[in-house]
Protein backbone atom coordinates (compact mmCIF):
# COMPACT_ATOMS: atom_id res chain seq x y z
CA UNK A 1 39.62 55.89 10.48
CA UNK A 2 37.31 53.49 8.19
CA UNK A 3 35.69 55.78 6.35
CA UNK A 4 32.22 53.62 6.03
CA UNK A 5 32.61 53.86 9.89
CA UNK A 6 33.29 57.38 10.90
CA UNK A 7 31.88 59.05 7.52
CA UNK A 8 28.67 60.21 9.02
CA UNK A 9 29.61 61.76 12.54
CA UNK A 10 28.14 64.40 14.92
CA UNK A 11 30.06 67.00 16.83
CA UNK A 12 28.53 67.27 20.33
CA UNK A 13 30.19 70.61 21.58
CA UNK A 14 30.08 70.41 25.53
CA UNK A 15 29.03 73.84 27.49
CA UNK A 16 29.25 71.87 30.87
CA UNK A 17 25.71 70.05 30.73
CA UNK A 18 25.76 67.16 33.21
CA UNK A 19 24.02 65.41 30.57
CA UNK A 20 26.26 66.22 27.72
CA UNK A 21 27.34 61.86 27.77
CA UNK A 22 23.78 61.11 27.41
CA UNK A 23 23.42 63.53 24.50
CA UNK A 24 26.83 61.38 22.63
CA UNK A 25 25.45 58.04 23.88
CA UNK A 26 22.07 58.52 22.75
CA UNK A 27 23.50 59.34 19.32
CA UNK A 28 26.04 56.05 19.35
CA UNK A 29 22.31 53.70 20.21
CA UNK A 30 20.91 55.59 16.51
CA UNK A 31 24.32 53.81 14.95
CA UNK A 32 26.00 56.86 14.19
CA UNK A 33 29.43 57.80 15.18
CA UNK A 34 29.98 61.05 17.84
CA UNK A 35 32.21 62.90 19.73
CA UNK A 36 32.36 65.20 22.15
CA UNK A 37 34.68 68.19 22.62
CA UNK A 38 34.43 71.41 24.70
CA UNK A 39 32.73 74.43 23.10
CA UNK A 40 35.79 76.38 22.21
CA UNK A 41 36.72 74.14 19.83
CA UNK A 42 38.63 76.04 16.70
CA UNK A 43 36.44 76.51 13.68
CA UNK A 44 39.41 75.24 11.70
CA UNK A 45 39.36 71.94 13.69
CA UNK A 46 35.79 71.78 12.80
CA UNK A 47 35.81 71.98 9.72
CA UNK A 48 38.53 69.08 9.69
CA UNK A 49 36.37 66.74 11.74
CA UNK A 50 34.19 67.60 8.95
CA UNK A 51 30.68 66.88 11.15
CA UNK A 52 27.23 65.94 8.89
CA UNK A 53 25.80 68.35 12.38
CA UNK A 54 26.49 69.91 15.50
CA UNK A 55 24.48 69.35 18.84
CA UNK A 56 24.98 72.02 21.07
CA UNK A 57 24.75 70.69 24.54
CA UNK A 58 22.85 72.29 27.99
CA UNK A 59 24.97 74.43 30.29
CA UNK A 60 24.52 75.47 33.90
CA UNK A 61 24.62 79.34 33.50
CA UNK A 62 23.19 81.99 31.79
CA UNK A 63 24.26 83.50 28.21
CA UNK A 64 23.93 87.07 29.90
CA UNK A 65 26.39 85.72 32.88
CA UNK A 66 29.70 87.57 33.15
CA UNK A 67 31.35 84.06 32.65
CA UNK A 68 28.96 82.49 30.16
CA UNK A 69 30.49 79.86 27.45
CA UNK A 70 29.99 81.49 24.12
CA UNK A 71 31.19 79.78 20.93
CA UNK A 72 32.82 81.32 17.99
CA UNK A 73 29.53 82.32 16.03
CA UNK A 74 30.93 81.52 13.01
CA UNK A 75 29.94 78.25 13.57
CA UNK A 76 26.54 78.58 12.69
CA UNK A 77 27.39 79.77 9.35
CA UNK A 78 29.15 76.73 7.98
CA UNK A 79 26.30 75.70 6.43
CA UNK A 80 25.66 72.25 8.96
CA UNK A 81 22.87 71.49 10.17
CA UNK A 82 23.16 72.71 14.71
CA UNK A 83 20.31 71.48 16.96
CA UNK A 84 21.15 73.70 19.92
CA UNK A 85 19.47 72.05 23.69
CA UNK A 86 18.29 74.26 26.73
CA UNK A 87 21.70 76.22 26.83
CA UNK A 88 22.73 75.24 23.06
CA UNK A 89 19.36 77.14 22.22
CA UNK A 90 19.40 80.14 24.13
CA UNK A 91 22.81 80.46 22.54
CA UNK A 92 21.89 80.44 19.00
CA UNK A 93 19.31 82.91 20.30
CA UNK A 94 21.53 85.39 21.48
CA UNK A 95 24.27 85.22 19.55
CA UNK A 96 21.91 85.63 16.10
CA UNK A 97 20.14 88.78 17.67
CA UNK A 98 16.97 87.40 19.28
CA UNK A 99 16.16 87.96 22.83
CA UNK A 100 16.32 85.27 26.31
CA UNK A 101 15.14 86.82 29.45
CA UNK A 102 14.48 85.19 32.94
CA UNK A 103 10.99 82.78 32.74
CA UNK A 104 8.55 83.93 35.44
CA UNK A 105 8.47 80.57 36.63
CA UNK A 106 11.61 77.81 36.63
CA UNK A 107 10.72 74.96 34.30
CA UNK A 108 12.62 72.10 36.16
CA UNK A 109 11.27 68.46 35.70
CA UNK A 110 8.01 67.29 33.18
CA UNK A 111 6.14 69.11 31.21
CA UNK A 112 4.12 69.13 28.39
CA UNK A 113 4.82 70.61 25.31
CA UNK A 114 2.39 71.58 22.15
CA UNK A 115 3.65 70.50 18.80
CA UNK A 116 2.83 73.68 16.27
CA UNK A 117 4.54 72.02 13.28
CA UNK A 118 5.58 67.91 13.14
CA UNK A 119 8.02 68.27 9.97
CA UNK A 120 11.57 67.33 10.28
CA UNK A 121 12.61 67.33 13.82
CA UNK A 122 8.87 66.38 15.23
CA UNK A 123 8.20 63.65 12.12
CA UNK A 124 6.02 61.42 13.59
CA UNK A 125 5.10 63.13 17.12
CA UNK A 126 2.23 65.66 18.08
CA UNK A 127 -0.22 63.94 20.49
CA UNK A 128 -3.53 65.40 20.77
CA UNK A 129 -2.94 66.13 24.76
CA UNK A 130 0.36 66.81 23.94
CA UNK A 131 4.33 65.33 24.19
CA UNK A 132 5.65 65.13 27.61
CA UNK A 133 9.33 66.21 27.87
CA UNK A 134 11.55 66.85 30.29
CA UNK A 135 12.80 70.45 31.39
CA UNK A 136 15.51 72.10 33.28
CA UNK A 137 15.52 75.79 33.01
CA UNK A 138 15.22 78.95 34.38
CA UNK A 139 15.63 81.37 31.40
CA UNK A 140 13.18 81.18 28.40
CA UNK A 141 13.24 82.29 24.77
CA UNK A 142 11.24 85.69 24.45
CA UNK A 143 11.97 87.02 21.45
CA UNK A 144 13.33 84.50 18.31
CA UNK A 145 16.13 85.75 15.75
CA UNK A 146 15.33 86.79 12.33
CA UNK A 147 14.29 83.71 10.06
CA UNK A 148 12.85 81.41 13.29
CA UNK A 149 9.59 79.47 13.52
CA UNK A 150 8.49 78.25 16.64
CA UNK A 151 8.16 74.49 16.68
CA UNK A 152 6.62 73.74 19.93
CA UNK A 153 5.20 75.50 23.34
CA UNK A 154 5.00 74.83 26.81
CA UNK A 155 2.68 76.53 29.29
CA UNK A 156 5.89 78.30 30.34
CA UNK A 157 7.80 78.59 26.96
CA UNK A 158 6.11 80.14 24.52
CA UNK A 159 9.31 78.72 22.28
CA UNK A 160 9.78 74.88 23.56
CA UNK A 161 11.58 74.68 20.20
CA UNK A 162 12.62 76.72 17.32
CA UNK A 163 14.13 76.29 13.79
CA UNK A 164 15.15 78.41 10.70
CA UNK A 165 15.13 75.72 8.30
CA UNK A 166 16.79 77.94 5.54
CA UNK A 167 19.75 77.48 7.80
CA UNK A 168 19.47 73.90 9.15
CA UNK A 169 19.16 75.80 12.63
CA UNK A 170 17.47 74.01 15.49
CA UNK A 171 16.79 74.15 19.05
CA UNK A 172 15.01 72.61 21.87
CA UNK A 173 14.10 73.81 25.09
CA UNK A 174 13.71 70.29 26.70
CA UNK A 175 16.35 67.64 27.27
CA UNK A 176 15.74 64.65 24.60
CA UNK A 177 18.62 62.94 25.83
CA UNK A 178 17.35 62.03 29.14
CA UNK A 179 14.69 59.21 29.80
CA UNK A 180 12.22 61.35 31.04
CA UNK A 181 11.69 62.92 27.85
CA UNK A 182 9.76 59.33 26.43
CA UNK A 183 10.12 60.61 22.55
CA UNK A 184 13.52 62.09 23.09
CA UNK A 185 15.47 59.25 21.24
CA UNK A 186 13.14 60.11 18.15
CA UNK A 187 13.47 63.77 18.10
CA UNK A 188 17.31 62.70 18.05
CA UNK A 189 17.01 60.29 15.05
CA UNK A 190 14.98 63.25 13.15
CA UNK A 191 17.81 65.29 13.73
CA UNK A 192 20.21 62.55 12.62
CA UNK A 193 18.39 61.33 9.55
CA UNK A 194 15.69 63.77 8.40
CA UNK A 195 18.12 66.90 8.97
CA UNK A 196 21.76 65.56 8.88
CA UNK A 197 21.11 62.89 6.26
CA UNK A 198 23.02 60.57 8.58
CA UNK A 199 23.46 56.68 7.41
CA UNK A 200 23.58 54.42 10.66
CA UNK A 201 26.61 52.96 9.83
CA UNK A 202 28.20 53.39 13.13
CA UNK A 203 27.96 49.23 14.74
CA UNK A 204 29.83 47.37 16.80
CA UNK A 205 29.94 44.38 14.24
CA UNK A 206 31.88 47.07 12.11
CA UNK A 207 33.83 48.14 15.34
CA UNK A 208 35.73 44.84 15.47
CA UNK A 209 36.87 44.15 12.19
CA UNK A 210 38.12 48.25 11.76
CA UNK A 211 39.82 47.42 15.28
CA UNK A 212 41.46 43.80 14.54
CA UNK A 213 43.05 45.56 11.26
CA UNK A 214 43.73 48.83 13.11
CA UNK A 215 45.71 46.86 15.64
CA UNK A 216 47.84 44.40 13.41
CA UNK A 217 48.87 47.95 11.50
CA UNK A 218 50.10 49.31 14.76
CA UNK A 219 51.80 46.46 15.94
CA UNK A 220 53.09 44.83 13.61
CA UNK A 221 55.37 42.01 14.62
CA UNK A 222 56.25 43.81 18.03
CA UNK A 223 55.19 42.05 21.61
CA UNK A 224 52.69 43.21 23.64
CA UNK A 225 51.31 42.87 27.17
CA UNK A 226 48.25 43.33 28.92
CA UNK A 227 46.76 43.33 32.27
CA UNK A 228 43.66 41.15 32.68
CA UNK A 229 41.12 42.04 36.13
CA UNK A 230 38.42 39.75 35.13
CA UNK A 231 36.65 42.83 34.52
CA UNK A 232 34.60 43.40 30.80
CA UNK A 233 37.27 46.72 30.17
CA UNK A 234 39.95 43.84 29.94
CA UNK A 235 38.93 40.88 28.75
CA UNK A 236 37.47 42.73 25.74
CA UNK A 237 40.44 44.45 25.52
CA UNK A 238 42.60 40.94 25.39
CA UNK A 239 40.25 39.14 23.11
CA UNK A 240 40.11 42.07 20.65
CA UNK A 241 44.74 41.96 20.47
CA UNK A 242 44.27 37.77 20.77
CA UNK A 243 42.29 38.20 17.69
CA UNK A 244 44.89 40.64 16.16
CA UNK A 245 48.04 39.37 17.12
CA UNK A 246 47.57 36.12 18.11
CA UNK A 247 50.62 34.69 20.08
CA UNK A 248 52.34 38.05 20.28
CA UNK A 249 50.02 38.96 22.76
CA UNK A 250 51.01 37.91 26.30
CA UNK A 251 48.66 38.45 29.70
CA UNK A 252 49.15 38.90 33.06
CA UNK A 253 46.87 38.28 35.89
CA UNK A 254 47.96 39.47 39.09
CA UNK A 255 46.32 37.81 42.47
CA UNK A 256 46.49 40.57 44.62
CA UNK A 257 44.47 38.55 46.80
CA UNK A 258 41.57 41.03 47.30
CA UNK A 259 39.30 39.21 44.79
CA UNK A 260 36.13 37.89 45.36
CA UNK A 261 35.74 34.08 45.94
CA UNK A 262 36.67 31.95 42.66
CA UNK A 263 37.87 35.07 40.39
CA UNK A 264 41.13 33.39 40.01
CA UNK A 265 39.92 30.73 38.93
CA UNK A 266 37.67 31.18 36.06
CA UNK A 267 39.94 34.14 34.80
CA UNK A 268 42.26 30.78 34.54
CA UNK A 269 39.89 28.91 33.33
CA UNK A 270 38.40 31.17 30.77
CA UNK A 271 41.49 32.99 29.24
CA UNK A 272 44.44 30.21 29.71
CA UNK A 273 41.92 27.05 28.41
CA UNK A 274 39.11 28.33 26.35
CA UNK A 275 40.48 31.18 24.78
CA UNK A 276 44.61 29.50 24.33
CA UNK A 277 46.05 32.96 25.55
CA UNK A 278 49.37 33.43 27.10
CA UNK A 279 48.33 33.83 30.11
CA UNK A 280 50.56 34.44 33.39
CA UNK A 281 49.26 34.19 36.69
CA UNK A 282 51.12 36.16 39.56
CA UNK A 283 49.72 35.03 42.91
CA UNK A 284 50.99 38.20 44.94
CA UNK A 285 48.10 37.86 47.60
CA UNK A 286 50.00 37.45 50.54
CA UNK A 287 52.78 40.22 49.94
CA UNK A 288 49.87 42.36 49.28
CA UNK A 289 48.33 41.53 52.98
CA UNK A 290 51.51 41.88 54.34
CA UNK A 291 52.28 45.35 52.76
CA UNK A 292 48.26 46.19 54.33
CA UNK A 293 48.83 45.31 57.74
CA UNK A 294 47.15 47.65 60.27
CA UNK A 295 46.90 50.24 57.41
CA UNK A 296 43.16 51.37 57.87
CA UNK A 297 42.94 54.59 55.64
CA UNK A 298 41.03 54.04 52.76
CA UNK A 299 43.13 56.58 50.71
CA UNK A 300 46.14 54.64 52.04
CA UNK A 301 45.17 51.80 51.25
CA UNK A 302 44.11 52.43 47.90
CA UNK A 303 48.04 54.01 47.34
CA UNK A 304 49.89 50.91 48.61
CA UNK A 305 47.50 48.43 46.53
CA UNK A 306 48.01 50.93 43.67
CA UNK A 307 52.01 50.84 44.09
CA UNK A 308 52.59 47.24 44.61
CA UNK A 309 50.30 46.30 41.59
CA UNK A 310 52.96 48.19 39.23
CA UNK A 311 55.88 46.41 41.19
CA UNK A 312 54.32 42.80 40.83
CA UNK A 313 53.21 44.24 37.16
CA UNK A 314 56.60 45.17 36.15
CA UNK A 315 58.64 42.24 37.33
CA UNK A 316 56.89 39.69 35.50
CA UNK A 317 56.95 41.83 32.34
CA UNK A 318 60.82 41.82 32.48
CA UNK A 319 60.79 37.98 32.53
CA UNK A 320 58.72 38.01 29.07
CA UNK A 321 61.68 39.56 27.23
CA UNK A 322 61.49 42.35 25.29
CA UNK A 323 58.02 43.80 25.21
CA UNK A 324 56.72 47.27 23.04
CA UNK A 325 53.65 47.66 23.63
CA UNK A 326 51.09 47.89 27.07
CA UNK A 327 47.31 47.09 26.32
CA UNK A 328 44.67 49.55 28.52
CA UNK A 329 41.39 49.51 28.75
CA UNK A 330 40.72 53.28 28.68
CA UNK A 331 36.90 54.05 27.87
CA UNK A 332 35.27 56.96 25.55
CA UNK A 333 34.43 58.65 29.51
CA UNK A 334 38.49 58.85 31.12
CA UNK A 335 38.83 60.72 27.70
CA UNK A 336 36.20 63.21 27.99
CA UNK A 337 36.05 62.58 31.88
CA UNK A 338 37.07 66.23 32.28
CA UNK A 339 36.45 67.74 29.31
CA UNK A 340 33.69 70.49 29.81
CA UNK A 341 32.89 74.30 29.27
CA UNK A 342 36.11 75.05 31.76
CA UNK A 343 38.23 73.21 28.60
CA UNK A 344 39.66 70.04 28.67
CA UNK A 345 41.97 68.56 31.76
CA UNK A 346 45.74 67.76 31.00
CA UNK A 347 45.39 64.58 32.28
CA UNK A 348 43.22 61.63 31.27
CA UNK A 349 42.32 59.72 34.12
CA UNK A 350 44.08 56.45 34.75
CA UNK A 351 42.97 52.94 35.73
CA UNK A 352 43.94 51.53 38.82
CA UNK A 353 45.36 48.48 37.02
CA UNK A 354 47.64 50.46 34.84
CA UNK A 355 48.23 53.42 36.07
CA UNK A 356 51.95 54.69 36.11
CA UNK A 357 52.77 51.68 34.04
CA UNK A 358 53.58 53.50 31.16
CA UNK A 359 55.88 56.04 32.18
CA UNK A 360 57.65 53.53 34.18
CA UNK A 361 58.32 50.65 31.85
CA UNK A 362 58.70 53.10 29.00
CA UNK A 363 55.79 51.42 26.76
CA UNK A 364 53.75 52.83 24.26
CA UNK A 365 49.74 52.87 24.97
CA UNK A 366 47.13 50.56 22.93
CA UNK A 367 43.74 51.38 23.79
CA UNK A 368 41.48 49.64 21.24
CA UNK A 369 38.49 50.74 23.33
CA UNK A 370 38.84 54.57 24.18
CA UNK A 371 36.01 55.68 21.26
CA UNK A 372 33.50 53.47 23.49
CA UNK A 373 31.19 53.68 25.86
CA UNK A 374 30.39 50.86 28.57
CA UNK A 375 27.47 49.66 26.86
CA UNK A 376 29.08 49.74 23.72
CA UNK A 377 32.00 47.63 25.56
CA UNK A 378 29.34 44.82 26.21
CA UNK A 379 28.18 44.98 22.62
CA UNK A 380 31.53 44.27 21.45
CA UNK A 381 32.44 41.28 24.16
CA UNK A 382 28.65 39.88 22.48
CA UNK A 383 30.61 40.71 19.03
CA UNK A 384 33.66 38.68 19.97
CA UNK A 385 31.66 35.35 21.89
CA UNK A 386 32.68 36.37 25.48
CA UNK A 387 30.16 34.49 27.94
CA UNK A 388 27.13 36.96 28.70
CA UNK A 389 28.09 36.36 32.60
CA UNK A 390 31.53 37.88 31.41
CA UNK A 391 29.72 40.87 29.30
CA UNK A 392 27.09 41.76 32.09
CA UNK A 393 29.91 41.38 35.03
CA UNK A 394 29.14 44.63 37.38
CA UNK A 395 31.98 46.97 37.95
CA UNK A 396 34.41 45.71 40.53
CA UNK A 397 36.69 48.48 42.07
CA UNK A 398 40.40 48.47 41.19
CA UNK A 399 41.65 48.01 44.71
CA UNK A 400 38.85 45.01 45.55
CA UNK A 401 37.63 43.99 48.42
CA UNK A 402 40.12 46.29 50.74
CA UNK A 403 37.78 49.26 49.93
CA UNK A 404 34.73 46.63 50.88
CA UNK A 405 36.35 46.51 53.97
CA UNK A 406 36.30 49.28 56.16
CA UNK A 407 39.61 49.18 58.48
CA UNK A 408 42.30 46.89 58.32
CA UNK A 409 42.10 44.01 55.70
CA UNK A 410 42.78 40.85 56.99
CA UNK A 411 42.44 36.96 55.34
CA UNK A 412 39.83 36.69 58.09
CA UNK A 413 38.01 39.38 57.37
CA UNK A 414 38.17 38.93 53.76
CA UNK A 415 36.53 35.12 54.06
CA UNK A 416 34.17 36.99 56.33
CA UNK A 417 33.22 39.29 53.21
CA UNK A 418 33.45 37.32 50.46
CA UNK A 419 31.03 34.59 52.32
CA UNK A 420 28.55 37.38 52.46
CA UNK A 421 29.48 38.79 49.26
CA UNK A 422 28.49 35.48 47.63
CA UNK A 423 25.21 35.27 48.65
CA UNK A 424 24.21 39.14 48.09
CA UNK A 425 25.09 38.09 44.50
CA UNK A 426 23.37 34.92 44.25
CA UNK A 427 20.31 36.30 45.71
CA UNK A 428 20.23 39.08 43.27
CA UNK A 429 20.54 36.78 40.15
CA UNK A 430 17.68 34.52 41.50
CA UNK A 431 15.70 37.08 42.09
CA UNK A 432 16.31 38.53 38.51
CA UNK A 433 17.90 41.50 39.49
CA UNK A 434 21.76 41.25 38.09
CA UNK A 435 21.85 42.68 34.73
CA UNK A 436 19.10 45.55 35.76
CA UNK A 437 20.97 47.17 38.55
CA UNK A 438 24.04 48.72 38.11
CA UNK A 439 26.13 47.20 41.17
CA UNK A 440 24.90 44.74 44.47
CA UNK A 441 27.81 43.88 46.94
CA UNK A 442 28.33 43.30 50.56
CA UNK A 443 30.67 45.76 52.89
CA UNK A 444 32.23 44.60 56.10
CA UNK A 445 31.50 47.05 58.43
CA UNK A 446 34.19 48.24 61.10
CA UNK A 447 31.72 47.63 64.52
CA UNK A 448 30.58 44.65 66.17
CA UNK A 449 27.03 44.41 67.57
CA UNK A 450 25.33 42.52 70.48
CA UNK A 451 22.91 39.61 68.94
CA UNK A 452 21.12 36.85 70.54
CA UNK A 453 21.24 32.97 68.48
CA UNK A 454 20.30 30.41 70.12
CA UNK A 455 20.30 31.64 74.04
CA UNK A 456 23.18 32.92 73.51
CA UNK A 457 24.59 36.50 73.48
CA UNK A 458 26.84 37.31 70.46
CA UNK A 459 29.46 40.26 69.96
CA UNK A 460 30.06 40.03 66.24
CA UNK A 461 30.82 41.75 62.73
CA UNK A 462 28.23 43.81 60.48
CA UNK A 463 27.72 43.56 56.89
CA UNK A 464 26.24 46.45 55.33
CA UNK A 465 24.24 45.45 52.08
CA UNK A 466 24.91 48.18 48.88
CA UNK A 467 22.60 47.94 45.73
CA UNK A 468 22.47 50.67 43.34
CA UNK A 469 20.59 52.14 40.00
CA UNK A 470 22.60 54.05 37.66
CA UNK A 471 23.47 54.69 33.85
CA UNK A 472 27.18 55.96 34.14
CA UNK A 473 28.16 55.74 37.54
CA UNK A 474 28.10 59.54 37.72
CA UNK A 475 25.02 59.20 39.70
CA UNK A 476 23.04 56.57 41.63
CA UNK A 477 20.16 55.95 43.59
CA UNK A 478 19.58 53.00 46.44
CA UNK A 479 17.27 50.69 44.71
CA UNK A 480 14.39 49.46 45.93
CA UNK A 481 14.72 46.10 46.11
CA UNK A 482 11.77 43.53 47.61
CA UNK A 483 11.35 43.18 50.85
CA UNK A 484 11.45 39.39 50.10
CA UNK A 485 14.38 39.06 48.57
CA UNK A 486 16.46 41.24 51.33
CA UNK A 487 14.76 39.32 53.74
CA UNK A 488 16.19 36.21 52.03
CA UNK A 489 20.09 38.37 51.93
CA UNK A 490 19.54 39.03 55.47
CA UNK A 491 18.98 35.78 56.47
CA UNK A 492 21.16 33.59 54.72
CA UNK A 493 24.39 35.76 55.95
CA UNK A 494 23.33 35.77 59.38
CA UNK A 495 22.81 32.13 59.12
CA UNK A 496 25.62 30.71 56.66
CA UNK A 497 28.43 33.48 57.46
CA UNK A 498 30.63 32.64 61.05
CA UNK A 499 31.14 35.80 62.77
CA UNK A 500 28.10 38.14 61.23
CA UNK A 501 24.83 38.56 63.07
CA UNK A 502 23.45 42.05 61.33
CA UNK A 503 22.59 42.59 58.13
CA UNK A 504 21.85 46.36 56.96
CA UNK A 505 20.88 48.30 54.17
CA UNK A 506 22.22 51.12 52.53
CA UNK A 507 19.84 53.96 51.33
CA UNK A 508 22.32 56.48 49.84
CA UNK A 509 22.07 58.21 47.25
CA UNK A 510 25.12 59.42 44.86
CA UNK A 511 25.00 62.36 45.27
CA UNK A 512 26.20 63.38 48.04
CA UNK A 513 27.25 59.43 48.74
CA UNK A 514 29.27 57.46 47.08
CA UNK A 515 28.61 54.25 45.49
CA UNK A 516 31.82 52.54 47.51
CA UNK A 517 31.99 53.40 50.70
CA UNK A 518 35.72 53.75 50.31
């Protein structure tokens, strides 16, 4: 690790918050490096990672429960500075003898909290009518340990927030991590720079040069390969090793033939011509049909695509020669992705694109981009000149279009989608919409319906329309998109698109939907 880089870090210690990524991600946006890791961490391993302070996250039980999360509570007498939130709090509470009891009434959603003393943490808050915050509690502080101040009140927390400065102890009652809490990100900094003494060093600008050096030490004068998708995950990946390695670095793009219309092409285009890469294109789209035919469960489906794709993957690598190294685009969540009061999993989850790949070509892993989060991901494609349509490109699911197409996947059927698909997305961009929603496609439906064009009667296919909100994927909501502009979706499939005459939209939420609806 560059020291510059990684010598002011946080230790975000995980007690099964379903916010705990926000907590590390709204850290990264102050420029300071974090990590997360569950709450049983060993104090020696602590004191190795050698944090300028600890952020004790939320947690979804009690500290009286008979399974509670406690930490070792020698932890709070290392001498760093802990900010302890909801559950982090009531810890520190308990475990340094003051009292938490049940709160007559559940705080859950906003709420307004009075500011009793605006130094360090508060710097620069403490409205007259108060700061609105966001809550999500049903136990309260009722009696503070030995050396505590309150901070801050609520109507329903006479403690909202709580420090023993002699101690560099904090904690909050209220989530500052989420976006209801409007001042959150501030209280954050104060705890990052007024408490910790933290330098924002962490930047993405720094990222890429630590990276680019960090990669020509590992690989030296070996070959490596890497699979591209078209996706952000791999083209930054590829750009970051081009930049590295140069022409050690060789690329495969596999045509499964489940893309949406053009992919191929400007993946082509972009990587092959603009960027000079060695670039291999394996147009595998009709042994991937054929291997689909009349398979119509979506788990199935998703197993064959996933099988093939490290066939295809494999054979072309053995024509390259000798080859040491495999390129992934693992991100900072498939680390942590299971990683939570329960202790870590023993697996990190895999991408579709490379999963199984190492164990069966016998490569070693290089995954320049598993400290990062997605946004940070974007920051460095920005960093490294990728085109912004490139950066902003919505997720696109490993398997394609055959989980956009509910039933069997057929060439027909996939024109029929990708038609429709087209125009969901170029509707969305006109209207503005692109880069502030979090995905917009089109699903083939597996029903036909009875229409009327012309003065005719039609029998044909239904597209379902799917546009979501969401920060991480973890959760989403339907969004609301103008009437106007659906109208426009609507219209311009049922017109344009041979075979479609309804149009419908999705109003799921995640949970207990999912985003795909495969």
């Amino acid at each position: 690790m560059t020291a510059s880089l990684y010598k002011h870090k946080i230790l975000v210690l995980d007690f099964g918050s379903q916010y705990t990524q926000l907590i590390a991600r709204r850290i990264r946006e102050a420029h300071v490096y974090c990590e997360i890791h569950p709450y049983d961490m060993e104090l020696d391993d602590i004191r190795e990672f050698s944090p300028k302070g600890i952020v004790l996250s939320g947690g979804p039980l009690s500290v009286y429960d008979k399974d509670a999360p406690l930490l070792d509570s020698r932890i709070l007498d290392l001498g760093i500075p802990v900010l302890g939130i909801c559950y982090g709090m009531q810890y520190i509470t308990y475990a340094l003898g003051g009292t938490v009891g049940r709160a007559q009434e559940r705080e859950y959603g906003h709420a307004v909290i009075e500011i009793l003393d605006d130094k360090d943490l508060f710097h620069g808050l403490g409205q007259e009518d108060g700061e609105v915050v966001w809550m999500s509690h049903g136990d309260r502080i009722e009696k503070m340990p030995p050396g505590f101040i309150v901070l801050a009140r609520s109507k329903n927390s006479p403690v909202a927030a709580m420090a023993d400065r002699k101690k560099r102890l904090y904690g909050v009652q209220f989530h500052p991590e989420v976006a209801h809490t409007p001042k959150g990100a501030k209280v954050l900094s104060n705890f990052l720079f007024e408490i910790c003494g933290c330098e924002p060093s962490w930047t993405m600008a720094s990222f890429v040069r630590r990276t680019i050096r960090s990669l020509r030490d590992q690989i030296g004068k070996e070959r490596v390969i890497c699979g591209i998708s078209g996706g952000v995950d791999s083209s930054v990946t590829a750009v970051l090793l081009h930049k590295a390695v140069g022409k050690q670095l060789s690329c495969i793009f596999v045509d499964n033939g489940l893309l949406r219309r053009g992919e191929t092409e400007e993946v082509m285009e972009l990587f092959g011509k603009r960027y000079g890469m060695d670039l291999h294109l394996v147009d595998a789209s009709q042994h991937f049909l054929r291997k689909l035919k009349g398979i119509t469960d979506p788990e199935k489906k998703r197993k064959i695509i996933g099988r093939e794709f490290i066939r295809v993957f494999e054979k072309k690598a053995k024509e390259l020669g000798k080859i040491t190294y495999l390129a992934q685009g693992t991100l900072y969540p498939d680390v942590i992705e299971s990683v939570s009061f329960k202790g870590p999993s023993a697996t990190i989850k895999s991408h579709h694109n490379v999963g199984g790949l190492p164990s069966v070509m016998r490569l070693k892993l290089v995954e320049p981009l598993r400290e990062l989060f997605k946004d940070e991901v974007r920051q460095v494609g920005r960093e490294l000149g990728l085109p912004n349509e490139l950066v902003m490109r919505q997720p696109f699911p490993g398997p394609g279009l055959a989980v956009r197409i509910l039933g069997e996947v057929t060439e027909k059927r996939l024109e029929i989608l990708r038609a429709a698909d087209v125009i969901v997305l170029d509707e969305i961009r006109g209207a503005g919409l692109y880069e502030k929603v979090w995905q917009a496609f089109a699903v083939l439906l597996p029903v036909r319906t009875v229409g009327v064009m012309g003065d005719e009667r039609t029998y044909e296919h239904v597209i379902a329309v799917r546009i979501v909100d969401s920060l991480d994927a973890m959760t989403a909501d339907w969004t609301r998109v103008p009437y106007d502009v659906l109208a426009r979706i609507s219209n311009r499939i049922i017109n344009k698109v041979k075979g479609v005459n309804r149009v419908v939209y999705d109003i799921s939420s995640k949970p207990p939907s999912t985003i795909e609806w495969e």
